[in-house]
Protein backbone atom coordinates (compact mmCIF):
# COMPACT_ATOMS: atom_id res chain seq x y z
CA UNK A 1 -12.02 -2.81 18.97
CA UNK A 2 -11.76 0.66 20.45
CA UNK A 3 -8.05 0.63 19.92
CA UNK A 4 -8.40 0.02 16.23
CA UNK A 5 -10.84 2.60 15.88
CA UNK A 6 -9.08 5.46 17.85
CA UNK A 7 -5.62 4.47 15.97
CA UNK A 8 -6.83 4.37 12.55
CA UNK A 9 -5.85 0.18 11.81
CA UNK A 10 -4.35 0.22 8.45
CA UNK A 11 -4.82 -3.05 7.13
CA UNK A 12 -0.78 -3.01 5.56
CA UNK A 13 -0.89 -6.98 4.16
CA UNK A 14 -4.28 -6.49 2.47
CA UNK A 15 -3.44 -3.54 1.08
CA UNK A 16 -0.16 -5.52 -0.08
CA UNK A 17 -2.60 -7.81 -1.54
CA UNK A 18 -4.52 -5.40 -3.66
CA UNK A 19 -1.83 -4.31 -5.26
CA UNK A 20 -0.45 -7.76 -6.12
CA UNK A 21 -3.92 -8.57 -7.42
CA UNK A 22 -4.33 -5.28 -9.70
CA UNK A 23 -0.84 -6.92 -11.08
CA UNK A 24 -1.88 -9.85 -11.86
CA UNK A 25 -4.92 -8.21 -13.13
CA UNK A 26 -2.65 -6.38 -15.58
CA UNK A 27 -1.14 -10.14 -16.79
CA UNK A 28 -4.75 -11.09 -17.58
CA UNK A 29 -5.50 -7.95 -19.67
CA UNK A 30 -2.13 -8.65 -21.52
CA UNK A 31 -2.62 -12.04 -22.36
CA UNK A 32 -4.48 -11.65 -25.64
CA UNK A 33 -1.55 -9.59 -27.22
CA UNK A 34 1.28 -12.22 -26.14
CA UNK A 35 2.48 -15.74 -26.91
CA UNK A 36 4.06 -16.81 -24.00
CA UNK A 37 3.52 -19.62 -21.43
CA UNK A 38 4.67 -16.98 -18.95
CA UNK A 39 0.96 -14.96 -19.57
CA UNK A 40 -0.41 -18.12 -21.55
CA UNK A 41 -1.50 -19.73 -18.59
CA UNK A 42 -4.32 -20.90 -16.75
CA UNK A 43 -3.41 -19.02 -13.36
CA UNK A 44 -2.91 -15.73 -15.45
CA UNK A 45 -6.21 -16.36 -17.72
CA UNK A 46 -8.37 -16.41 -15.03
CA UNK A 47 -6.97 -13.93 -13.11
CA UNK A 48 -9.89 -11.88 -14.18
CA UNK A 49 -10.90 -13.39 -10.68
CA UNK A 50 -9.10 -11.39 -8.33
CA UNK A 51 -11.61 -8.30 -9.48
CA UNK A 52 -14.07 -9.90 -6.62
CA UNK A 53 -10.70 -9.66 -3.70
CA UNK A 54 -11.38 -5.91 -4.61
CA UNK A 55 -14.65 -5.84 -3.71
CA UNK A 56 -14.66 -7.62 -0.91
CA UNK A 57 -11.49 -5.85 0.64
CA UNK A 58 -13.41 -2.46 -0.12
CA UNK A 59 -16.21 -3.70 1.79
CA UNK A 60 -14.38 -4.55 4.67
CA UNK A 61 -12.27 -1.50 4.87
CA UNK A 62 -15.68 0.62 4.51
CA UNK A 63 -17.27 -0.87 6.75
CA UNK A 64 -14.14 -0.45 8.88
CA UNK A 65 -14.67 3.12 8.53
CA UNK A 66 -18.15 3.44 8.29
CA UNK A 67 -20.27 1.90 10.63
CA UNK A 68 -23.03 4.32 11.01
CA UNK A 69 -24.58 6.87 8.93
CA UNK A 70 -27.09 8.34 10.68
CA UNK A 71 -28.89 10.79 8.52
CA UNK A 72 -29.23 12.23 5.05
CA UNK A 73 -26.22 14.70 5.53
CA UNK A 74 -24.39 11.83 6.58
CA UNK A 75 -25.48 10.10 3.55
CA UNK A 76 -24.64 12.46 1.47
CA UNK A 77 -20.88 13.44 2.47
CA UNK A 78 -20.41 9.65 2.68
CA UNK A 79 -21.53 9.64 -1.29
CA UNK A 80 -19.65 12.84 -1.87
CA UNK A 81 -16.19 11.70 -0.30
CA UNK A 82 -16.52 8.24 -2.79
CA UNK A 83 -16.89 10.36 -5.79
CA UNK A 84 -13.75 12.09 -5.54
CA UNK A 85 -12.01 8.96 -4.54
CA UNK A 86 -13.25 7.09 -7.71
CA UNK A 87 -14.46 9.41 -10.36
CA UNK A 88 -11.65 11.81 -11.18
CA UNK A 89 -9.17 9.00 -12.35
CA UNK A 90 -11.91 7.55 -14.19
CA UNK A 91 -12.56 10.72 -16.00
CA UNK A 92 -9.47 11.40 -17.05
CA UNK A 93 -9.15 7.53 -18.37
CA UNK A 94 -12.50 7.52 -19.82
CA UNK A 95 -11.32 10.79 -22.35
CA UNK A 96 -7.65 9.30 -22.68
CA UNK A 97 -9.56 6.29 -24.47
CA UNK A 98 -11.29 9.05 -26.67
CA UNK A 99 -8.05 10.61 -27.73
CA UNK A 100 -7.12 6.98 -28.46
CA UNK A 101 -10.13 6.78 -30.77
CA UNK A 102 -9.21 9.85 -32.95
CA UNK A 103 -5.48 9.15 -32.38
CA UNK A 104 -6.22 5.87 -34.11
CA UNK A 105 -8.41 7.13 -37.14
CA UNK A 106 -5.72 9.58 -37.60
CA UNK A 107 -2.69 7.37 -37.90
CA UNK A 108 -4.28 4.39 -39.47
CA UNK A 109 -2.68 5.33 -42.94
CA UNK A 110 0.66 4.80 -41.32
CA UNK A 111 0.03 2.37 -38.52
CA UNK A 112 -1.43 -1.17 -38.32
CA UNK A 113 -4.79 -0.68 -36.25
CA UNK A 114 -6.50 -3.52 -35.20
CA UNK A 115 -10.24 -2.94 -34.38
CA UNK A 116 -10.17 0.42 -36.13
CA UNK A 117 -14.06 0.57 -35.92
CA UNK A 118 -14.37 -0.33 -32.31
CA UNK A 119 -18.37 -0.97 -32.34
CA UNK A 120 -17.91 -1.10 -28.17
CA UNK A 121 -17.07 2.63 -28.23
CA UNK A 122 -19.81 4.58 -29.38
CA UNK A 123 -21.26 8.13 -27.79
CA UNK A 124 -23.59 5.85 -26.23
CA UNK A 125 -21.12 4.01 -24.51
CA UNK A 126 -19.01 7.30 -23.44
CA UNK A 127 -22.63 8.35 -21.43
CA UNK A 128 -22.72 4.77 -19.60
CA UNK A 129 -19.44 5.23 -19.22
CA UNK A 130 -19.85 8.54 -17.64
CA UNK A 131 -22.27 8.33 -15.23
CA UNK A 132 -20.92 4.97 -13.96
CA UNK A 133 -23.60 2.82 -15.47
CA UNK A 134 -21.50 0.57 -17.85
CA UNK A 135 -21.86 -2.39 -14.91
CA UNK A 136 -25.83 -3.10 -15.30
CA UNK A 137 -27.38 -4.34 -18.52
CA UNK A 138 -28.38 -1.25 -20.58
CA UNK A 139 -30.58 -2.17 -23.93
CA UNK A 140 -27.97 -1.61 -26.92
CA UNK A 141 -24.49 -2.66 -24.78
CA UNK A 142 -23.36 -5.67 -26.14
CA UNK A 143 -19.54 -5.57 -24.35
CA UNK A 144 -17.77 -3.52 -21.88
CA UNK A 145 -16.29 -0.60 -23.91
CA UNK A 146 -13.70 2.53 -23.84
CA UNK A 147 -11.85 1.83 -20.50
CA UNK A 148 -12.65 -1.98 -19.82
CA UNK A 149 -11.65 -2.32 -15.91
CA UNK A 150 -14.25 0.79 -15.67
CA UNK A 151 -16.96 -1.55 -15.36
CA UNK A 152 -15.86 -2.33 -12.12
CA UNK A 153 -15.67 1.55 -10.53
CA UNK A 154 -19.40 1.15 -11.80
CA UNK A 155 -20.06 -1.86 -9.86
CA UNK A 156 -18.40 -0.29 -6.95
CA UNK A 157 -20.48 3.33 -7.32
CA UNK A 158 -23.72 1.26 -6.85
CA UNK A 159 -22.49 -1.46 -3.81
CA UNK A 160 -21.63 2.06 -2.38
CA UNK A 161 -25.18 3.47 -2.85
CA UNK A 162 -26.63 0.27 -1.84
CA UNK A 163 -24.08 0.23 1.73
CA UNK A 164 -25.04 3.80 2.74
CA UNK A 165 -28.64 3.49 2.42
CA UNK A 166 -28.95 -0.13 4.26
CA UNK A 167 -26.79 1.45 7.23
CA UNK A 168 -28.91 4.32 7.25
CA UNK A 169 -31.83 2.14 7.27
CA UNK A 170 -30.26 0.45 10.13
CA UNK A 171 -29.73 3.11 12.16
CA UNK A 172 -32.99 5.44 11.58
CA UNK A 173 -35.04 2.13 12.34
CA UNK A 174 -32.71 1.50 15.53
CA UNK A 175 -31.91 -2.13 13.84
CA UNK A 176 -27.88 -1.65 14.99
CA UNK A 177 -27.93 -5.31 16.80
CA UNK A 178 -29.49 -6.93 13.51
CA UNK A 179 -27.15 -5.30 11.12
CA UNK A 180 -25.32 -8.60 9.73
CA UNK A 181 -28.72 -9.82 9.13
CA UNK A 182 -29.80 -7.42 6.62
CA UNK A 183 -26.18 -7.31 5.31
CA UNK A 184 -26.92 -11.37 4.44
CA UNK A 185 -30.52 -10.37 2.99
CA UNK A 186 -28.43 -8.40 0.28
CA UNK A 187 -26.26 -10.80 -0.27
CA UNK A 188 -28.68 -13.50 -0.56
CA UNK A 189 -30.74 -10.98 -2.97
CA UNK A 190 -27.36 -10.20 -5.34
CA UNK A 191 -27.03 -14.20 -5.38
CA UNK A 192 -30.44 -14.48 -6.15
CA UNK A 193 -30.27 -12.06 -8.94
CA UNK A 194 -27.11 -13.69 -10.53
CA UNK A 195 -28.83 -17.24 -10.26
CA UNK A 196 -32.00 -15.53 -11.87
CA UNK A 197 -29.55 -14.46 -14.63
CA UNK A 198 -27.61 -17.65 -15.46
CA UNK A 199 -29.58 -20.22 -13.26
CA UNK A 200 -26.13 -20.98 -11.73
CA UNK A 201 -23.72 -19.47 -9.02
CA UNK A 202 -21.65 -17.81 -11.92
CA UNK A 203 -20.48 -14.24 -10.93
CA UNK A 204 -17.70 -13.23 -13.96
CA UNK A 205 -20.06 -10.37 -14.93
CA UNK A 206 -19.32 -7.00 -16.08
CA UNK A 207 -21.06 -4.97 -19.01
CA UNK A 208 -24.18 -6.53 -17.62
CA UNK A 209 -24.51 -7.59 -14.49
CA UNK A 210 -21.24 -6.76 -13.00
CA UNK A 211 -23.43 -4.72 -10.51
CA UNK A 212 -25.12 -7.45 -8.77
CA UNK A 213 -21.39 -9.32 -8.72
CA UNK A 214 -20.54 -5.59 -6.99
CA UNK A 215 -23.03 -5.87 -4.39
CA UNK A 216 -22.55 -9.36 -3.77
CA UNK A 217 -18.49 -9.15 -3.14
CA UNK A 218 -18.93 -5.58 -1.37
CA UNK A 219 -21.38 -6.92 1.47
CA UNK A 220 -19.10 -10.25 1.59
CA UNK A 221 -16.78 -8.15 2.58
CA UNK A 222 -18.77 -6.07 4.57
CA UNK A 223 -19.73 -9.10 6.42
CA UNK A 224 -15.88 -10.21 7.16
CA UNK A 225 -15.43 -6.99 8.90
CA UNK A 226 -18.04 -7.51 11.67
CA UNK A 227 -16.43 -11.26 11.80
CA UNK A 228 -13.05 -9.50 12.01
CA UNK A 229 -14.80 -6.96 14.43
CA UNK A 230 -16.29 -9.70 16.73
CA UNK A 231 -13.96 -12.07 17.03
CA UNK A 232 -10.45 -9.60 17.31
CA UNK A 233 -9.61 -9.24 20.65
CA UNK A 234 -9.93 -13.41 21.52
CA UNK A 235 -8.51 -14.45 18.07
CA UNK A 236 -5.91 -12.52 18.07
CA UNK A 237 -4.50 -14.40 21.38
CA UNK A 238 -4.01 -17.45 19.85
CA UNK A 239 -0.30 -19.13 18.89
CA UNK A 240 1.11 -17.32 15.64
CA UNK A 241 1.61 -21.09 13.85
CA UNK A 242 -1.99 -21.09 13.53
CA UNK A 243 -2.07 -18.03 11.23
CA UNK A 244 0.67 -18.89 8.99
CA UNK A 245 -1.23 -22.05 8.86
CA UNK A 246 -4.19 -20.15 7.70
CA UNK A 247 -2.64 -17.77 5.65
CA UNK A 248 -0.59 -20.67 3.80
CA UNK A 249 -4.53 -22.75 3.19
CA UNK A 250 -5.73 -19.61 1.62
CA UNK A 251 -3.68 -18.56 -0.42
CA UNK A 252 -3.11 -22.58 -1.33
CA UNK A 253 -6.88 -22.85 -2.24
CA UNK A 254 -7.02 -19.40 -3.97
CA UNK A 255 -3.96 -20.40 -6.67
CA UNK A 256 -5.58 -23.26 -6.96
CA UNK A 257 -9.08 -22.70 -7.33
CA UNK A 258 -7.94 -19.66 -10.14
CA UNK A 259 -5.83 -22.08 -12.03
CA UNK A 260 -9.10 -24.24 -12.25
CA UNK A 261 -10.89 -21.35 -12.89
CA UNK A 262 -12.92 -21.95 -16.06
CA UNK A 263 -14.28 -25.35 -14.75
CA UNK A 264 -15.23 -23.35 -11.27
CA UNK A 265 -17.06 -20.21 -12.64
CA UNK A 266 -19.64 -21.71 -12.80
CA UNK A 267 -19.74 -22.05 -9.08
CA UNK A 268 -17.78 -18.40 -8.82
CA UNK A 269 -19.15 -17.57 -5.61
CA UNK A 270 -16.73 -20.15 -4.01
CA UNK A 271 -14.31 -17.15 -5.06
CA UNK A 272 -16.47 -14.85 -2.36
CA UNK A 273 -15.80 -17.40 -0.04
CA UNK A 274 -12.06 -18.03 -0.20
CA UNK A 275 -11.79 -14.41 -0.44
CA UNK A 276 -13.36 -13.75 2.74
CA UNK A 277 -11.36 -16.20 4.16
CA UNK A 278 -7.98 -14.75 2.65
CA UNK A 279 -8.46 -11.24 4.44
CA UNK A 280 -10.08 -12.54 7.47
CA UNK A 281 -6.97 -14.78 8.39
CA UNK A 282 -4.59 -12.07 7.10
CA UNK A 283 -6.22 -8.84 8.92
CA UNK A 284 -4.75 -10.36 11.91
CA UNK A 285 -1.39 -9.99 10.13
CA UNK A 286 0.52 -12.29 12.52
CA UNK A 287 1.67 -15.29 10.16
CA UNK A 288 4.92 -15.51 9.05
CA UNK A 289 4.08 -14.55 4.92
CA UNK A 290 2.48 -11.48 6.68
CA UNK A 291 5.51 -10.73 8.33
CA UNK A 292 7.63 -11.40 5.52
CA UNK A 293 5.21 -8.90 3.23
CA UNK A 294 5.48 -6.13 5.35
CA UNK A 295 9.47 -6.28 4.92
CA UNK A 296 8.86 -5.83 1.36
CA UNK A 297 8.80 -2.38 0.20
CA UNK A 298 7.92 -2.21 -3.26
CA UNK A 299 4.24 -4.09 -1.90
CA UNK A 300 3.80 -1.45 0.02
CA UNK A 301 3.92 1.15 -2.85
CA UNK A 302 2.23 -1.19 -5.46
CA UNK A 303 -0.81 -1.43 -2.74
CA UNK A 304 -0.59 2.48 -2.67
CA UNK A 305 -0.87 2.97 -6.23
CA UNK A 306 -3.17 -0.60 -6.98
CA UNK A 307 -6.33 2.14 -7.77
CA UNK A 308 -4.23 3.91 -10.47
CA UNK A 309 -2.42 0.44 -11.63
CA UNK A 310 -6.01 -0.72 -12.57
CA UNK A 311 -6.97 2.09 -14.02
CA UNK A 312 -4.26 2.95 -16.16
CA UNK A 313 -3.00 -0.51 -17.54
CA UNK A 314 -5.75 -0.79 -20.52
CA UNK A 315 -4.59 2.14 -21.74
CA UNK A 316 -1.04 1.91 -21.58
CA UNK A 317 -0.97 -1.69 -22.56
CA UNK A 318 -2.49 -0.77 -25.71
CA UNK A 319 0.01 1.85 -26.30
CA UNK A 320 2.32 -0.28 -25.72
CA UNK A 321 1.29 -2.83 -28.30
CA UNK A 322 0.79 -0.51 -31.01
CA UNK A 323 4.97 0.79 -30.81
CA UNK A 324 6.25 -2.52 -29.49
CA UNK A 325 4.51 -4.68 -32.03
CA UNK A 326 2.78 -2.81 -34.83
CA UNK A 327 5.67 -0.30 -34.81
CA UNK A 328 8.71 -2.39 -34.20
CA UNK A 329 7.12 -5.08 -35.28
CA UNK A 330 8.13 -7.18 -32.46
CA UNK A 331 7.00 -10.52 -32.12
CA UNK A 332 4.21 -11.37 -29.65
CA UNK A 333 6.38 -13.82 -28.41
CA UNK A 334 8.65 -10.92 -27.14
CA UNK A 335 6.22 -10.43 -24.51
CA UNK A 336 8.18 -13.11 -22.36
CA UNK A 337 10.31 -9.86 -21.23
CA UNK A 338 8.05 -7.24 -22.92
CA UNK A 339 5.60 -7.28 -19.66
CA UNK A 340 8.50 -6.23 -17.01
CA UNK A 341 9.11 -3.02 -19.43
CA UNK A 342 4.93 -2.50 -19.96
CA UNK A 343 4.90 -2.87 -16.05
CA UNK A 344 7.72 -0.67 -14.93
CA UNK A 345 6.04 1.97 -17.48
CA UNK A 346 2.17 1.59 -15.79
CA UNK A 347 4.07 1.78 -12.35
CA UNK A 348 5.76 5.25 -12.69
CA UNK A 349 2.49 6.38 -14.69
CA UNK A 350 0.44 4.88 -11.71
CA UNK A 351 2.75 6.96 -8.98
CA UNK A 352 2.33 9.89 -10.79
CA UNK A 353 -1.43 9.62 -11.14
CA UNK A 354 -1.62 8.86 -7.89
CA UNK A 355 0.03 11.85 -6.63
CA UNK A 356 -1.49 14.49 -8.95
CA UNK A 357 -5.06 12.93 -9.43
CA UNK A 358 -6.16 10.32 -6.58
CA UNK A 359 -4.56 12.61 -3.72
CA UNK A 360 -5.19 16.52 -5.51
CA UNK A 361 -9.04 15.47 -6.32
CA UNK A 362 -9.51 14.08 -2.27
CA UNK A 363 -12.68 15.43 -0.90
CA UNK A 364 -11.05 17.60 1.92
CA UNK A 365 -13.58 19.59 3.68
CA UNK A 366 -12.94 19.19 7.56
CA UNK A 367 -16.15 17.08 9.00
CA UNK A 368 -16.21 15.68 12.37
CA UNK A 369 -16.83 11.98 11.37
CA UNK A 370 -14.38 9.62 11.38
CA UNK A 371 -11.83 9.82 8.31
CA UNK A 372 -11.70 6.59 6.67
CA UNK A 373 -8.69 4.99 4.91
CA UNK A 374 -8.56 6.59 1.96
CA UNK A 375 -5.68 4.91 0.38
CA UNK A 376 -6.98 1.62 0.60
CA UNK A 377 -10.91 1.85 0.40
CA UNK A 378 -11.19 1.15 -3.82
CA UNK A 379 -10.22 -0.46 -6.39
C-alpha cells in the first residue's frame, strides 16, 4: 500500500457515493411536505438509512489517513484539524435556524407558520446543539431539534474522540499488530449498547443514541479500511467482471434492503454490513458502474459539496416550503417538480458554502504528518 500512501488515493467513486447519498438524504427530509409517489415512497422514506454509508465511509477514509497517533500532540492536532472541518458549517447552520425562530414569530401575522412554538428548540437545545452533544440521550431532549441532520456531526465528533484515543492506545501500548482486534471490541461494545437500549439490532438513532450508532458505523468502516489495506495489492489483480459483479450485488441488496427498510430496522445493522461491502468492492474502482461514475461530472462536484448539501438542506427546504406553499400557496402535490428547483437552490448554496466556509475555516498550520483527505473525510 505504499503507493497509495505516498500518492494521496482519493477514493473518487465513494466520494461519488456520498454525495448521491446526502441527495437522497435531502428526498427523505422532503417527504413530509410533499404528496407525490416520486418522494412518497418506500426507497425515499427510508432513506434516512444512508446516514450510516457516511459513517462508515468517514471511517475508512480516516483511517486511510490516520493510522497512527502516537502521542498527546498528535492527539490533539488530530482533534483540532476535525473541528474546523465540522464545526464552522455547523455554527453557522445552528444560528441560521435561530434567525428562523425569530424570523417566524415575526411574520406569523402575515404568514401561515406551522409549528410556531417549536418545543424541540429551546436555549437548552441551542447548548446541546453547540457543543455537539445533541447525539447522546440528555435528561429533558425529547427530539432532535434546531438543525436536525446536526445530530449526526455529533455522532461523528464523539466516533472521532473515541478513534484517536483507541489508536493512541494502540500505539503507546505497542498493540500495532492487534489493532483490528480492539477496533471489533468497540464495535461489539456500540452493538452491545444499542441492544442494551432496544434489546434488538436496531440502529435508526439520533437525539439519543445516535452516538453509539456513530461509533458503531465509524469503526465498521474503520475496519473495511484495514480489509481494503490487506487485501489491495492481490485483489486488485483479479478479472474486472468480477467487480462489476460485485458492485452490481451491492448496490442490488442496498436498494433493496432500504425499500424494505421499516420491516429491517429492526435488524439495522445488516445496513453496516452491506455498507461495508458497498465501499469495499467499489474502493477498487475497477467495475464498469465505477467507470461509468467517474465520467460523470456533476458526481464529482455533488461528492465535493455532499458536507454542505447535508448541512444546508433543512434549512433551505423549509424556506422553501414556507414561499412555495404557504406563500404561493402551491399545492404539496407540486412537489413532483418542486424538488429539482429546491435542489438546484441547496446545490449553488452548498458550492458557495463550500468555498467560503468548509475550505476558508481549514485548519492550515503546516505539520509534518500526513495530510488527510480533507474533502472527503465527513459528512
Amino acid at each position: 500500500m505504499s503507493d497509495l500512501k505516498t500518492q494521496r488515493h482519493r477514493f473518487e467513486v465513494l466520494d461519488m457515493f456520498r454525495g448521491i447519498f446526502a441527495s437522497l438524504v435531502f428526498l427523505f427530509h422532503l417527504g413530509p411536505f410533499a404528496e407525490t409517489p416520486l418522494l412518497n415512497n418506500s426507497f425515499v422514506e427510508n432513506s434516512d438509512m444512508f446516514v450510516d454509508f457516511f459513517f462508515v465511509l468517514s471511517g475508512f477514509v480516516i483511517a486511510y489517513s490516520y493510522q497512527a497517533i502516537a502521542d498527546f500532540q498528535a492527539l490533539k492536532i488530530f482533534l483540532t484539524k476535525r473541528i474546523y472541518r465540522i464545526y464552522p458549517l455547523h455554527l453557522v447552520m445552528l444560528l441560521a435556524f435561530v434567525v428562523m425562530e425569530i424570523a417566524k414569530n415575526l411574520l406569523n401575522p402575515y404568514v401561515k407558520v406551522n409549528n410556531l412554538d417549536n418545543q424541540a428548540n429551546t436555549i437548552y437545545t441551542f447548548f446541546t446543539s453547540l457543543f455537539l452533544i445533541n447525539s447522546t440521550p440528555i435528561p429533558g431532549v425529547k427530539d432532535v431539534s434546531w438543525n436536525i441532520p446536526s445530530w449526526s456531526i455529533s455522532a461523528e465528533m464523539i466516533a472521532y474522540v473515541v478513534f484517536a484515543i483507541v489508536v493512541l492506545f494502540i500505539h503507546t501500548s505497542n498493540q500495532i499488530s492487534r489493532r483490528n482486534f480492539y477496533y471489533l471490541l468497540v464495535v461489539i461494545a456500540s452493538v452491545s449498547g444499542l441492544w442494551f437500549v432496544s434489546e434488538s439490532f436496531q440502529i435508526n438513532y439520533s437525539f439519543n443514541y445516535g452516538f453509539l450508532r456513530g461509533i458503531l458505523g465509524f469503526f465498521t468502516g474503520v475496519l473495511c479500511f484495514n480489509l481494503f489495506n490487506a487485501t489491495n495489492i492481490e485483489v486488485r489483480k483479479l478479472p474486472a467482471y468480477l467487480f462489476t459483479i460485485g458492485e452490481i450485488i451491492t448496490l442490488t441488496l442496498i436498494i433493496i434492503c432500504i425499500c424494505n427498510g421499516q420491516a429491517l430496522k429492526p435488524l439495522g445493522v445488516i445496513f453496516e454490513v452491506l455498507f461495508f461491502a458497498c465501499i469495499f468492492v467499489f474502493s477498487f474502482e475497477k467495475g464498469l458502474i465505477s467507470s461509468g461514475l467517474k465520467n460523470i461530472g456533476l458526481l464529482k462536484k455533488l461528492g465535493q459539496y455532499s458536507y454542505s448539501i447535508y448541512m444546508t438542506h433543512a434549512f433551505l427546504i423549509s424556506i422553501f416550503n414556507v414561499l412555495f406553499i404557504r406563500i404561493i400557496k402551491l399545492p404539496p402535490t407540486s412537489y413532483s417538480w418542486l424538488f429539482l428547483l429546491n435542489f438546484i437552490l441547496i446545490y449553488f448554496v452548498s458550492a458557495w458554502t463550500y468555498k467560503h466556509i468548509e475550505m476558508r475555516f481549514q485548519y492550515k498550520k503546516k505539520i509534518t504528518q500526513k495530510v488527510d483527505q480533507e474533502s472527503i473525510n465527513t459528512l
